[in-house]
PDB file of N, CA and C in Angstrom:
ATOM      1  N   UNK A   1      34.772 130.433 105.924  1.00  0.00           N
ATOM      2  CA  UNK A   1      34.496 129.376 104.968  1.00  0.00           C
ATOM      3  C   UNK A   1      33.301 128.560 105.463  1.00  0.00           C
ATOM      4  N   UNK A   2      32.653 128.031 104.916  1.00  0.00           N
ATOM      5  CA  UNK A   2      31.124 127.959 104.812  1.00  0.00           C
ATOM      6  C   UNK A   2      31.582 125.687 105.301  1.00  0.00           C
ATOM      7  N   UNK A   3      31.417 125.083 106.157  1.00  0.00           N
ATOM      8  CA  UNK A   3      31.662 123.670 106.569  1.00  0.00           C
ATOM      9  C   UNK A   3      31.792 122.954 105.316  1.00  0.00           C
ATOM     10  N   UNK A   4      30.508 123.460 104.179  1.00  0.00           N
ATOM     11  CA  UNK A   4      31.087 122.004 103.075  1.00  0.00           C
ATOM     12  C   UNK A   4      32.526 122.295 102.174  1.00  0.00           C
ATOM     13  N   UNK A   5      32.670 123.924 102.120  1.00  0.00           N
ATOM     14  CA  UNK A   5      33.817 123.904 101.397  1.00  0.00           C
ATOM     15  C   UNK A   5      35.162 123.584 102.153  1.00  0.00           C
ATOM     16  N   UNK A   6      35.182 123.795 103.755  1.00  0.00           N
ATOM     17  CA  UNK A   6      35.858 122.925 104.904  1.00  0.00           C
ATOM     18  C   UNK A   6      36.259 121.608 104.472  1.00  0.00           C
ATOM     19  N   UNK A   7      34.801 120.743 104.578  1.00  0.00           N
ATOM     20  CA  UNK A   7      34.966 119.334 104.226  1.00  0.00           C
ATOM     21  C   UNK A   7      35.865 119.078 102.608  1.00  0.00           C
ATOM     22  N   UNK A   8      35.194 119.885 102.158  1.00  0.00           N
ATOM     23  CA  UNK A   8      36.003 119.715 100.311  1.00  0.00           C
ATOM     24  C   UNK A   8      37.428 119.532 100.411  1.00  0.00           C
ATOM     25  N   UNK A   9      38.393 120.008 101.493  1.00  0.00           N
ATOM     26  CA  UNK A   9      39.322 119.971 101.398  1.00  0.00           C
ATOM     27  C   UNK A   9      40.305 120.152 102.051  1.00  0.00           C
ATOM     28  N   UNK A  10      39.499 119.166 103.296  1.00  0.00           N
ATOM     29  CA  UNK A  10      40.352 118.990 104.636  1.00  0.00           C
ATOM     30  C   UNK A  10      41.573 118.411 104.474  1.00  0.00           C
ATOM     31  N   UNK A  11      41.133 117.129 103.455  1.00  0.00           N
ATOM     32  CA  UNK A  11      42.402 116.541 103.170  1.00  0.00           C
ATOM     33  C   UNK A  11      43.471 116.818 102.391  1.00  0.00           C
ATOM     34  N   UNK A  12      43.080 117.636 101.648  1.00  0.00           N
ATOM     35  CA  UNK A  12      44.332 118.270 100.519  1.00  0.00           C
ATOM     36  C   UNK A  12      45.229 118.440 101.255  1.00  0.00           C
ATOM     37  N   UNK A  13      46.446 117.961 100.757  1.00  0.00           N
ATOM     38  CA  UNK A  13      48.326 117.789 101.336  1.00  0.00           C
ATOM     39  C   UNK A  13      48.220 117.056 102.239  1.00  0.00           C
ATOM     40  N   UNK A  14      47.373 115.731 102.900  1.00  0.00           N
ATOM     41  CA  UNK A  14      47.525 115.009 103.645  1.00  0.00           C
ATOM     42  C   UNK A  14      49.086 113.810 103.078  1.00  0.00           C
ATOM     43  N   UNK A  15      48.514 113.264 101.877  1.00  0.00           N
ATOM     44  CA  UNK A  15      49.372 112.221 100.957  1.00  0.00           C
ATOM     45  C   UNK A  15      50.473 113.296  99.895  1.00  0.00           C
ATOM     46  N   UNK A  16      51.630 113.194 100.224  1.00  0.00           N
ATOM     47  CA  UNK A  16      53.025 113.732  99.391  1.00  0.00           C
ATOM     48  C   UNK A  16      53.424 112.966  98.992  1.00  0.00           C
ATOM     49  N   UNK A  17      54.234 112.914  97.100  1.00  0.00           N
ATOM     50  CA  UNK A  17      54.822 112.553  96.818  1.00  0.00           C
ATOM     51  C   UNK A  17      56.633 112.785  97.084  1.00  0.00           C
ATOM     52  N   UNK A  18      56.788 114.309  97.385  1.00  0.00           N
ATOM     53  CA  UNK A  18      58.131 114.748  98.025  1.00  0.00           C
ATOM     54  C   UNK A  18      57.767 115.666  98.905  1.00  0.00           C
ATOM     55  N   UNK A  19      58.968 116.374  99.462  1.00  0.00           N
ATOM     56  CA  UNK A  19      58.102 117.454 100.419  1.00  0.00           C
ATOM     57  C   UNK A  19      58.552 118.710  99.426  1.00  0.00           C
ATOM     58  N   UNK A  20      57.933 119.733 100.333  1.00  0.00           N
ATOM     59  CA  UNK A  20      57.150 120.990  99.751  1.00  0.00           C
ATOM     60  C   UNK A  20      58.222 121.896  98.710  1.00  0.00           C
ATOM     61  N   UNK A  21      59.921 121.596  99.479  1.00  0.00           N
ATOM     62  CA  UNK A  21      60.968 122.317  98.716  1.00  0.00           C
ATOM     63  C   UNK A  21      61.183 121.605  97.400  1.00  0.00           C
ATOM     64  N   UNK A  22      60.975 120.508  97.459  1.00  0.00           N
ATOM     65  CA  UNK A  22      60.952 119.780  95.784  1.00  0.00           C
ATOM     66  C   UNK A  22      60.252 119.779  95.457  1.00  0.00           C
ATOM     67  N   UNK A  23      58.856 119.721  95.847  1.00  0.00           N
ATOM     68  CA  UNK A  23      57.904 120.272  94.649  1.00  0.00           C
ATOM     69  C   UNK A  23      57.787 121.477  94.401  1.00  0.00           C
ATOM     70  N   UNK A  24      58.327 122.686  95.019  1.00  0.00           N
ATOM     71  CA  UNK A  24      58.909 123.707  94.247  1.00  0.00           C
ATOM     72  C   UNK A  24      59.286 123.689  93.313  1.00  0.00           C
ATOM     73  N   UNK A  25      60.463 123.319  93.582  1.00  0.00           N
ATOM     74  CA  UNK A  25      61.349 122.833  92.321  1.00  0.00           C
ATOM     75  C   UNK A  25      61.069 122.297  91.226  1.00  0.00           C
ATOM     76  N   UNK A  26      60.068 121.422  91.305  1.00  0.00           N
ATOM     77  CA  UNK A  26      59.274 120.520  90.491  1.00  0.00           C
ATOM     78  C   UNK A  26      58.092 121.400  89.347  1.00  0.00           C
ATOM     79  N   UNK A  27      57.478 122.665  90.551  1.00  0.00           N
ATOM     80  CA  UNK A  27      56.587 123.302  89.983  1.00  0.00           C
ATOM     81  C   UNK A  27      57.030 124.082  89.540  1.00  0.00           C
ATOM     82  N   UNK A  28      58.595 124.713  89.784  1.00  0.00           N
ATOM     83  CA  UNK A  28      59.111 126.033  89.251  1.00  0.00           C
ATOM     84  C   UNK A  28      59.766 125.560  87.714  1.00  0.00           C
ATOM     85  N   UNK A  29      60.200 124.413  87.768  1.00  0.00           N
ATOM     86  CA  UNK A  29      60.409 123.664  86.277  1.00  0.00           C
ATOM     87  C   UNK A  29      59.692 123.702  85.061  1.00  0.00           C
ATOM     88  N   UNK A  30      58.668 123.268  85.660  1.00  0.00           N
ATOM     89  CA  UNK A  30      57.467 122.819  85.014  1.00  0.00           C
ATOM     90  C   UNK A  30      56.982 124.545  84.159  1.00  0.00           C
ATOM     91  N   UNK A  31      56.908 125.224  85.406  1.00  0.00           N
ATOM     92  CA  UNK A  31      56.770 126.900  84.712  1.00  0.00           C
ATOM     93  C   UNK A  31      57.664 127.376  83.651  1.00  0.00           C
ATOM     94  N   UNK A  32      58.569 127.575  84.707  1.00  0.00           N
ATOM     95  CA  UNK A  32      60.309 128.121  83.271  1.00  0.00           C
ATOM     96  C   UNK A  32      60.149 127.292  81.867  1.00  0.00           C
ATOM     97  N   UNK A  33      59.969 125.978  82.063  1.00  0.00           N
ATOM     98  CA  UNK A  33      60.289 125.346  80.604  1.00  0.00           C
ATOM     99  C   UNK A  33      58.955 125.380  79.754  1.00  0.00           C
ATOM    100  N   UNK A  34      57.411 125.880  80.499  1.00  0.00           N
ATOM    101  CA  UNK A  34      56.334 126.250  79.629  1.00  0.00           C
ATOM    102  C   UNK A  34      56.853 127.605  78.869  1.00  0.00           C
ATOM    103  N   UNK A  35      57.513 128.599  79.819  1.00  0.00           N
ATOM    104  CA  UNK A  35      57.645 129.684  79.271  1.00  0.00           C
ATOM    105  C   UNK A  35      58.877 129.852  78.002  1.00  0.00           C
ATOM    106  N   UNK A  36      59.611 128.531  78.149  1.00  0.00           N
ATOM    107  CA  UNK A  36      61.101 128.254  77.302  1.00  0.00           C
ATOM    108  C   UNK A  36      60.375 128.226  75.582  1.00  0.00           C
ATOM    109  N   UNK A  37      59.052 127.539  76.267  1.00  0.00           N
ATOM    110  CA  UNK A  37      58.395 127.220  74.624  1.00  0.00           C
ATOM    111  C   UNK A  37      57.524 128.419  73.762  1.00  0.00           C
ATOM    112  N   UNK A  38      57.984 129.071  74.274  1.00  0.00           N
ATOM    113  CA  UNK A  38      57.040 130.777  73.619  1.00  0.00           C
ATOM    114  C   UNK A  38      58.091 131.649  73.237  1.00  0.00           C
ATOM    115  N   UNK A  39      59.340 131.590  73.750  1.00  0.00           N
ATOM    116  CA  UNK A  39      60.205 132.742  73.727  1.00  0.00           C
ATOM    117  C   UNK A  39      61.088 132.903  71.940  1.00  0.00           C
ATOM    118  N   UNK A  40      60.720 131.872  71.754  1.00  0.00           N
ATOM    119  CA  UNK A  40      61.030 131.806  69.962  1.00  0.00           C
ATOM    120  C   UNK A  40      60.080 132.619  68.818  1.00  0.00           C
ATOM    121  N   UNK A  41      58.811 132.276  69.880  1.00  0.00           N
ATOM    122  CA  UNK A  41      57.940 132.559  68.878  1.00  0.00           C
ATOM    123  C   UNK A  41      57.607 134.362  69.322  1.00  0.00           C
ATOM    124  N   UNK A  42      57.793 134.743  70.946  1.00  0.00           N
ATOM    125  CA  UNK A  42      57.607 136.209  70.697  1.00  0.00           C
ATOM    126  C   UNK A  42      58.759 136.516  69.958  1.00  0.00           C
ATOM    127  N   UNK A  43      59.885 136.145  69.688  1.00  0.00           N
ATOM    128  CA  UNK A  43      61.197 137.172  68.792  1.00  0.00           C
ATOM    129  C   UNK A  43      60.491 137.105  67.740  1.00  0.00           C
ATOM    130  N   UNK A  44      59.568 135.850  67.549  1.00  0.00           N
ATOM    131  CA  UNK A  44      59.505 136.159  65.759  1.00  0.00           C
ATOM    132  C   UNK A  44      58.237 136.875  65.734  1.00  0.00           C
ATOM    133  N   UNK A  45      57.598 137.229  66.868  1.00  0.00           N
ATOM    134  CA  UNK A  45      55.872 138.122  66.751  1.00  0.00           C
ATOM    135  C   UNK A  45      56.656 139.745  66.467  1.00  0.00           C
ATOM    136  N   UNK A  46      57.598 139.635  67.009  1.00  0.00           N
ATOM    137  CA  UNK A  46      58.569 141.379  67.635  1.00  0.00           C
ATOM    138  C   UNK A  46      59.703 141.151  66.180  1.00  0.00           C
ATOM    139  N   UNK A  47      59.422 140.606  64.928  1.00  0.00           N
ATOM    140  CA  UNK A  47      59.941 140.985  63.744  1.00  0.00           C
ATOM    141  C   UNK A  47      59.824 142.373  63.333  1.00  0.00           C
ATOM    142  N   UNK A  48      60.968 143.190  62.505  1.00  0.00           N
ATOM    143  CA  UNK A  48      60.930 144.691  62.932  1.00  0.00           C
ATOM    144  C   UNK A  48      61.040 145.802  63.734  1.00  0.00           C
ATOM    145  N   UNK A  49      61.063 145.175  65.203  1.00  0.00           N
ATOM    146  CA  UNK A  49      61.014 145.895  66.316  1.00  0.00           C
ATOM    147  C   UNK A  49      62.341 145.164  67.423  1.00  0.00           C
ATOM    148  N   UNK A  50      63.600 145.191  66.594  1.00  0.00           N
ATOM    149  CA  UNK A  50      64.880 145.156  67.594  1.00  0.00           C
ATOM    150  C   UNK A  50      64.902 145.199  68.416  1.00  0.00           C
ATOM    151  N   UNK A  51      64.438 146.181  69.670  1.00  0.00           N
ATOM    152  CA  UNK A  51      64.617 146.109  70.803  1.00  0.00           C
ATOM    153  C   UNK A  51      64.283 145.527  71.818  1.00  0.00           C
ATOM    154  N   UNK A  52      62.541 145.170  70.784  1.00  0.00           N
ATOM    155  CA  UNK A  52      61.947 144.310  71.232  1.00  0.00           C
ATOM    156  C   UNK A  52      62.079 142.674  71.702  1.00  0.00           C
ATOM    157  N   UNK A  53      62.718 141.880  70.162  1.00  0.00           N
ATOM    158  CA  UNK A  53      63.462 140.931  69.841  1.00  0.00           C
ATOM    159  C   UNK A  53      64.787 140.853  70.607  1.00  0.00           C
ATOM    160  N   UNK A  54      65.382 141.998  70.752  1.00  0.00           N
ATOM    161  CA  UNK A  54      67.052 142.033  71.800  1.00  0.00           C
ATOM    162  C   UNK A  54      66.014 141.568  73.469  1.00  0.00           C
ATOM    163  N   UNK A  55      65.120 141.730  73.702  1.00  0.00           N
ATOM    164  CA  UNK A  55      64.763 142.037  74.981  1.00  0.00           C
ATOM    165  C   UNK A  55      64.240 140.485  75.214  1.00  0.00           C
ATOM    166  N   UNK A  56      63.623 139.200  74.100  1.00  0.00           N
ATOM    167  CA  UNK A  56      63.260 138.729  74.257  1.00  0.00           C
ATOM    168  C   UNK A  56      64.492 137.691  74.216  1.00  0.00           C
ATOM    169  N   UNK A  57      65.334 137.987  73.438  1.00  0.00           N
ATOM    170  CA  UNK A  57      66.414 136.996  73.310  1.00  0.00           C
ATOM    171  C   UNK A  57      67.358 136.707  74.778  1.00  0.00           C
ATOM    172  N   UNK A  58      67.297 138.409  75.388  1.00  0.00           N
ATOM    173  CA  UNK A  58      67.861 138.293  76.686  1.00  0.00           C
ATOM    174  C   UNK A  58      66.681 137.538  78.055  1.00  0.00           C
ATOM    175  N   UNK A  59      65.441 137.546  78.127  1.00  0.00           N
ATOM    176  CA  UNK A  59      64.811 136.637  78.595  1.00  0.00           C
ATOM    177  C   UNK A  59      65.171 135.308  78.800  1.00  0.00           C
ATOM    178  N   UNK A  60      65.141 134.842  77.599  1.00  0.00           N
ATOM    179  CA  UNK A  60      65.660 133.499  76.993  1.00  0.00           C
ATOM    180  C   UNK A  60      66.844 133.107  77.275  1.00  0.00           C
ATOM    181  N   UNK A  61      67.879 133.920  77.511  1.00  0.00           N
ATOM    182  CA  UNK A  61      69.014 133.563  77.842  1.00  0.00           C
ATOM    183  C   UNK A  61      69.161 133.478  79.320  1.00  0.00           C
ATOM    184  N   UNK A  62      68.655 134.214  79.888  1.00  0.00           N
ATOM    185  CA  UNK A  62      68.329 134.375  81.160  1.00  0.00           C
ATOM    186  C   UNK A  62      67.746 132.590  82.112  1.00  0.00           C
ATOM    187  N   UNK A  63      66.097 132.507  81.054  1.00  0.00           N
ATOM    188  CA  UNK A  63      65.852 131.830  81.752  1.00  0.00           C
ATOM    189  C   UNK A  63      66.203 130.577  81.427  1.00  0.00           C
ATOM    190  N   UNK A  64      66.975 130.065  80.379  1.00  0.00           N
ATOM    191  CA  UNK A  64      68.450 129.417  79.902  1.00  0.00           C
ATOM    192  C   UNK A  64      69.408 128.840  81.260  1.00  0.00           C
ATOM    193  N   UNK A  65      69.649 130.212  81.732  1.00  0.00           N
ATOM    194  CA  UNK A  65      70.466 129.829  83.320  1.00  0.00           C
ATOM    195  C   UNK A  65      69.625 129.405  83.894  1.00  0.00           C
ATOM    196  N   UNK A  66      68.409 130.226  84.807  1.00  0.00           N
ATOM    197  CA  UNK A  66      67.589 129.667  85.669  1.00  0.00           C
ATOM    198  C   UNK A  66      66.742 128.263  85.481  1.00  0.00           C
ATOM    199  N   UNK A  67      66.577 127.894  84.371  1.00  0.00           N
ATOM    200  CA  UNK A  67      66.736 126.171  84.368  1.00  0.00           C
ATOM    201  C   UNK A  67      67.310 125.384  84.607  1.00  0.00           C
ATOM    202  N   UNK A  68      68.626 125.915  84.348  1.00  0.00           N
ATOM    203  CA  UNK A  68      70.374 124.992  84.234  1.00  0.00           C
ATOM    204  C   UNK A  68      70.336 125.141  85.920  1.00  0.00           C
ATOM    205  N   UNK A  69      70.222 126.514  86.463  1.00  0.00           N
ATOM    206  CA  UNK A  69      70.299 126.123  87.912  1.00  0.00           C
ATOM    207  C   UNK A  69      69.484 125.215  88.868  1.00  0.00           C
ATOM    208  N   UNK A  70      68.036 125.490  88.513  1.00  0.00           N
ATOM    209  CA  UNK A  70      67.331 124.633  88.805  1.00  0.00           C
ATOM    210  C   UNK A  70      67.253 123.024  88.419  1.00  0.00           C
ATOM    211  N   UNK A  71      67.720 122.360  87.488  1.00  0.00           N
ATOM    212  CA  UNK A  71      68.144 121.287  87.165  1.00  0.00           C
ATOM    213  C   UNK A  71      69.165 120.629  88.521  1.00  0.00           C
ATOM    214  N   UNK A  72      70.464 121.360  88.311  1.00  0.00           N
ATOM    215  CA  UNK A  72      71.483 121.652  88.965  1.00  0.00           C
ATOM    216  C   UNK A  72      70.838 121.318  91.091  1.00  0.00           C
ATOM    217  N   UNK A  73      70.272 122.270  90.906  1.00  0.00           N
ATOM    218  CA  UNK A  73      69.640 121.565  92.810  1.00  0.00           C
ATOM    219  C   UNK A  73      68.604 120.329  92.870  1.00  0.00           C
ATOM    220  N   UNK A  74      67.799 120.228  91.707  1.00  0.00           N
ATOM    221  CA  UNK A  74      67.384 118.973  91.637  1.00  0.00           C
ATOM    222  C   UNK A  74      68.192 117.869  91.688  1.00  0.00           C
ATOM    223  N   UNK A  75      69.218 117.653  91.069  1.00  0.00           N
ATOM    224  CA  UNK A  75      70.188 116.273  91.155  1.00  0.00           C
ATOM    225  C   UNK A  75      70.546 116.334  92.379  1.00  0.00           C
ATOM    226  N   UNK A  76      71.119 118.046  93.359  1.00  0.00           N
ATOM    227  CA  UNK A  76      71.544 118.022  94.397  1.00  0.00           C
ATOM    228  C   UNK A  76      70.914 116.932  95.587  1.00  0.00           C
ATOM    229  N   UNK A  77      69.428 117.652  95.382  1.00  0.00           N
ATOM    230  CA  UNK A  77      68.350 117.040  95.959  1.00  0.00           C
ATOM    231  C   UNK A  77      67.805 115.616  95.666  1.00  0.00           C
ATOM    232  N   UNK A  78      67.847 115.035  94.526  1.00  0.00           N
ATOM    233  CA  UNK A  78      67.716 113.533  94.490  1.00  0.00           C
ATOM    234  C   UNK A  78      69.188 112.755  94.805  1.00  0.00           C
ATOM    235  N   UNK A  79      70.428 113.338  94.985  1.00  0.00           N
ATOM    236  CA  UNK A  79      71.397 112.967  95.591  1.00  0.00           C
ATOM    237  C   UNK A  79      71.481 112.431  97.311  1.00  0.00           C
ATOM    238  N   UNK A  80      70.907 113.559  97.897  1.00  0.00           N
ATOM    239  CA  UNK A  80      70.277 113.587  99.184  1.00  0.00           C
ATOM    240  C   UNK A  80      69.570 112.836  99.895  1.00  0.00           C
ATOM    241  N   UNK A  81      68.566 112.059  98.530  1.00  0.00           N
ATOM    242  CA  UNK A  81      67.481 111.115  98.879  1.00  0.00           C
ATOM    243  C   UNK A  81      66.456 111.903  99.138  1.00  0.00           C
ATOM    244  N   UNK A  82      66.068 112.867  98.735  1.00  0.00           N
ATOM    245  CA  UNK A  82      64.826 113.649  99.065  1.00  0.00           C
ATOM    246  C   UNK A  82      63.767 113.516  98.567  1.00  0.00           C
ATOM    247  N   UNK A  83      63.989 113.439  96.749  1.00  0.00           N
ATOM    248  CA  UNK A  83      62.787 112.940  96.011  1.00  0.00           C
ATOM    249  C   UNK A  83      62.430 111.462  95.756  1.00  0.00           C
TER     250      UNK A  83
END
């Protein structure tokens, strides 16, 4: 790496708002529930094509849980005092 792009960003992750396992959590949220907002609209792009629509509905249900779980260790974790 070339010193000024060094300098550019020596400091990046000096200042945290939580540490690194909750903002996981934080960032893995943030993902799942972008992807929560599309999964309506591919069943209805995959009109005609069942298996397609069965495949998207099971996604959705899927990542249905993996929110609920992730929710679920977040409270764990602001219980804790972490965030």
């Amino acid at each position: 790496m070339t010193l000024a792009k060094e300098t550019k960003y020596e400091h990046i992750g000096e200042t945290r708002g939580c540490q690194d396992h909750d903002h996981d959590l934080v960032h893995e949220m943030s993902r799942r529930l972008d992807a929560m907002w599309r999964y309506d609209q591919y069943i209805a792009n995959a009109d005609g094509h069942s298996e397609l629509q069965d495949f998207w509905r099971e996604v959705k249900s899927q990542e249905t849980g993996n929110i609920q779980k992730i929710k679920e260790l977040m409270q764990q974790e602001i219980e804790k005092g972490c965030f």
